[in-house]
Protein backbone atom coordinates (compact mmCIF):
# COMPACT_ATOMS: atom_id res chain seq x y z
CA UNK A 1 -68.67 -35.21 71.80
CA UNK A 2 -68.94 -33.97 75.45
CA UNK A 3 -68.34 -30.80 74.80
CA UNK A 4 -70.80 -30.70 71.90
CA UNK A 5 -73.40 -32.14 74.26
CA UNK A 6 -72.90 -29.31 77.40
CA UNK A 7 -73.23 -26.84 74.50
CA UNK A 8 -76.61 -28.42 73.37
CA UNK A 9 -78.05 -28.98 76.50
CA UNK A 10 -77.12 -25.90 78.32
CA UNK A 11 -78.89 -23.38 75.22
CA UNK A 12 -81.61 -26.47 75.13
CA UNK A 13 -81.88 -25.47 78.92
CA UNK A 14 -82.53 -21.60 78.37
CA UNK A 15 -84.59 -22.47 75.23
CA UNK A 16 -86.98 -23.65 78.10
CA UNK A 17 -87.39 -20.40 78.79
CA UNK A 18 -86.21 -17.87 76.38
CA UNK A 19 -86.34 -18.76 72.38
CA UNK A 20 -84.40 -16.28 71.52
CA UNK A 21 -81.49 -17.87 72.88
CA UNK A 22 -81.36 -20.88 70.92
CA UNK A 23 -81.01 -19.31 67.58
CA UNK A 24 -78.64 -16.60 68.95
CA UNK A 25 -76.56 -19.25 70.70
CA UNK A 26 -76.75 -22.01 68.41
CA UNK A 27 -75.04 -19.90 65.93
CA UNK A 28 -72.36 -18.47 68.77
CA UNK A 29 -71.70 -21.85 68.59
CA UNK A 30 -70.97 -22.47 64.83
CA UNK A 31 -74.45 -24.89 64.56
CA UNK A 32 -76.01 -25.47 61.09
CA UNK A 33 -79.25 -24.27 60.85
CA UNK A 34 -81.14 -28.00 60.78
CA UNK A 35 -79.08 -27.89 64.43
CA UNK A 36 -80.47 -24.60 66.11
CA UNK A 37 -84.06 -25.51 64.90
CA UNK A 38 -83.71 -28.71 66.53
CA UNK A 39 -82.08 -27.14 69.78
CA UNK A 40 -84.38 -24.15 69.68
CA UNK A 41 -87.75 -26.28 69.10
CA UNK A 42 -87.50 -29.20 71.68
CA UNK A 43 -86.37 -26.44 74.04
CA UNK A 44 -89.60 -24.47 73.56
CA UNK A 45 -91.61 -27.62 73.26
CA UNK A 46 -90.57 -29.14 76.46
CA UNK A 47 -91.98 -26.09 78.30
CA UNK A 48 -95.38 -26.25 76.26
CA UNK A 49 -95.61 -29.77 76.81
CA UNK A 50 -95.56 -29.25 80.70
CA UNK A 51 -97.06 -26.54 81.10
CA UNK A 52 -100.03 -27.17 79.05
CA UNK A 53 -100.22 -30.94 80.71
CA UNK A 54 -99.71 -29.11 84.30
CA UNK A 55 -101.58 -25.78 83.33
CA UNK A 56 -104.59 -26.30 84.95
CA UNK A 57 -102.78 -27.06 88.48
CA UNK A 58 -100.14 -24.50 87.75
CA UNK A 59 -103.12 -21.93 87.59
CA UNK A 60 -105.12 -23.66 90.34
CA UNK A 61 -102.35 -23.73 92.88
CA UNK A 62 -100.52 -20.29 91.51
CA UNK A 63 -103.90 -18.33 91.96
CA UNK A 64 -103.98 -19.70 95.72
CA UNK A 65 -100.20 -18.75 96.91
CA UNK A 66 -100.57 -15.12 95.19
CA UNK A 67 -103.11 -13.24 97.23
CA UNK A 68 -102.00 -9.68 96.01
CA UNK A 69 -105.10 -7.10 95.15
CA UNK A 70 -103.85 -6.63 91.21
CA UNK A 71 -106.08 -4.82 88.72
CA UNK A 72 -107.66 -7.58 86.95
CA UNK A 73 -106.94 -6.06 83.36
CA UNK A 74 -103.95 -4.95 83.28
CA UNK A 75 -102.36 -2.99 79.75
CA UNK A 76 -101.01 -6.39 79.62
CA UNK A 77 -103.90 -8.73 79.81
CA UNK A 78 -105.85 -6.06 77.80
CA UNK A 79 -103.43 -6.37 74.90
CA UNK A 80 -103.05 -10.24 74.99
CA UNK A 81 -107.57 -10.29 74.91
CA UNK A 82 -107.40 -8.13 72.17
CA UNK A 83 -104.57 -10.33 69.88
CA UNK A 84 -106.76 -13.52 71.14
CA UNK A 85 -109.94 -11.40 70.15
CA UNK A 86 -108.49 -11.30 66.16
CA UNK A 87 -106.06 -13.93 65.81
CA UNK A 88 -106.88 -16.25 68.08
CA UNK A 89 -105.19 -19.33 69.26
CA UNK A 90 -102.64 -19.45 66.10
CA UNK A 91 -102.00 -15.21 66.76
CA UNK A 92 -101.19 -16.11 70.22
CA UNK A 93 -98.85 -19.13 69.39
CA UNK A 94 -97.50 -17.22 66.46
CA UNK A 95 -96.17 -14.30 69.07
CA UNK A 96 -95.31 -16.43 71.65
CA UNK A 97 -91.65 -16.94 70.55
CA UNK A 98 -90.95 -13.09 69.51
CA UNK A 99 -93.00 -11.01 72.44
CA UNK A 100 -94.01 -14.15 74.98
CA UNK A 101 -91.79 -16.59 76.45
CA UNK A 102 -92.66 -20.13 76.26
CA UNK A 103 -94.11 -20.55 79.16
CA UNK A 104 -96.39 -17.11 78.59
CA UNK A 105 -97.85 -18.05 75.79
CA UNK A 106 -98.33 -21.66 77.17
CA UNK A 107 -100.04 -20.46 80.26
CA UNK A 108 -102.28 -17.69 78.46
CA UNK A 109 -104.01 -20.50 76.05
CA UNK A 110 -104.17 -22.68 78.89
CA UNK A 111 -106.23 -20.09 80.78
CA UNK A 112 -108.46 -19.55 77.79
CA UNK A 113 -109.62 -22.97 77.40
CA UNK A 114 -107.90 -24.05 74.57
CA UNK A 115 -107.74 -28.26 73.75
CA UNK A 116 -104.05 -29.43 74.41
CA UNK A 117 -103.87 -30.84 71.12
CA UNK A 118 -104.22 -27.55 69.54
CA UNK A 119 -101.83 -26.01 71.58
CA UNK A 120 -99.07 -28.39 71.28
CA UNK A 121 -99.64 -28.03 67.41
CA UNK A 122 -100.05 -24.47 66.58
CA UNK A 123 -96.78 -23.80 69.68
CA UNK A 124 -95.00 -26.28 67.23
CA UNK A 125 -95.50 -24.80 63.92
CA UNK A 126 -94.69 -21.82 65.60
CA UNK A 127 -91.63 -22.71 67.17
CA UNK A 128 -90.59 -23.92 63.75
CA UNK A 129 -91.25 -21.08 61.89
CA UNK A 130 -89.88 -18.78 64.47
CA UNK A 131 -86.70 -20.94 64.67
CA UNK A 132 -85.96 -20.88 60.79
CA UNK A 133 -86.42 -17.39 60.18
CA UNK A 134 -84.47 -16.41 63.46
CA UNK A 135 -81.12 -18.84 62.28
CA UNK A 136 -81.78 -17.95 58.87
CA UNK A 137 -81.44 -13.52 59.78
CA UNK A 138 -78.61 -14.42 62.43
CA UNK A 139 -76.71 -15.38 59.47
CA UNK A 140 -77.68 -13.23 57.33
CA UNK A 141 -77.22 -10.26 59.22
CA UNK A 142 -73.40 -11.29 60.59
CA UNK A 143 -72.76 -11.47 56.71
CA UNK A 144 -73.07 -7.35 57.19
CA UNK A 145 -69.65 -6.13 57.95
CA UNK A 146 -69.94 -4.26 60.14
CA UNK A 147 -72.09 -6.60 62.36
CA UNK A 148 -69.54 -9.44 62.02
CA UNK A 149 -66.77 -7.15 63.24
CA UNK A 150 -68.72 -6.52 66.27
CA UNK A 151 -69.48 -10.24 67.07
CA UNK A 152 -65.86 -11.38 66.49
């Protein structure tokens, strides 16, 4: 049981930052799916939650200790207007998992104003989705042999 509970903390810990690495690691470490969603999606959530709670002061206080001249649209921030521009707040949390990080995608619908209710819920949807169809093609594509031989 100690062992099992390093392994889910420490790939809960770099869910925090990276999704990716829940589903990847989860199955590394022979989880069932039900197992890397839960991992994978309080990971991710626990960085949404604080961020979005601390977002405002994170952006207040981050704008004030960077003092750099940056361009103020960057191809970046021009891409990320344009995906808000069309898909708004659910196109945003809907990306966050595969292109953002957590914390990214947090921070950006912070910045735009968005109610934290909405962000916790569309993030979490999100993070579900992501997590089920990320376990679910892990599997599936280590069921390739070729793919398997190169994991084992």
């Amino acid at each position: 049981m100690g062992d099992y509970l390093i392994t889910f903390l420490g790939i809960y810990f770099l869910c925090l930052f990276k999704f990716i690495a829940g589903p990847v690691l989860g199955f590394a470490a022979g989880y069932a799916l039900w197992e890397i969603v839960v991992v994978t999606v309080s990971g991710m959530m626990t960085s949404v939650l604080f961020f979005t709670f601390l977002g405002e002061w994170f952006k207040k206080n981050w704008s004030i200790i960077i003092k750099k001249k940056k361009p103020k649209f960057s191809k970046r921030t021009r891409n990320i207007i344009r995906i808000w521009q069309k898909f708004g707040v659910f196109g945003i949390a809907l990306l966050t998992p595969v292109i953002l990080t957590p914390i990214g995608g947090t921070v950006v619908l912070t910045s735009f104003g968005i109610a934290k209710k909405k962000i916790i819920g569309s993030m979490f949807i999100s993070a579900v989705f992501w997590s089920i169809v990320m376990g679910i093609s892990i599997e599936k594509l280590l069921q390739i042999p070729f793919l398997r031989n190169m994991w084992t």
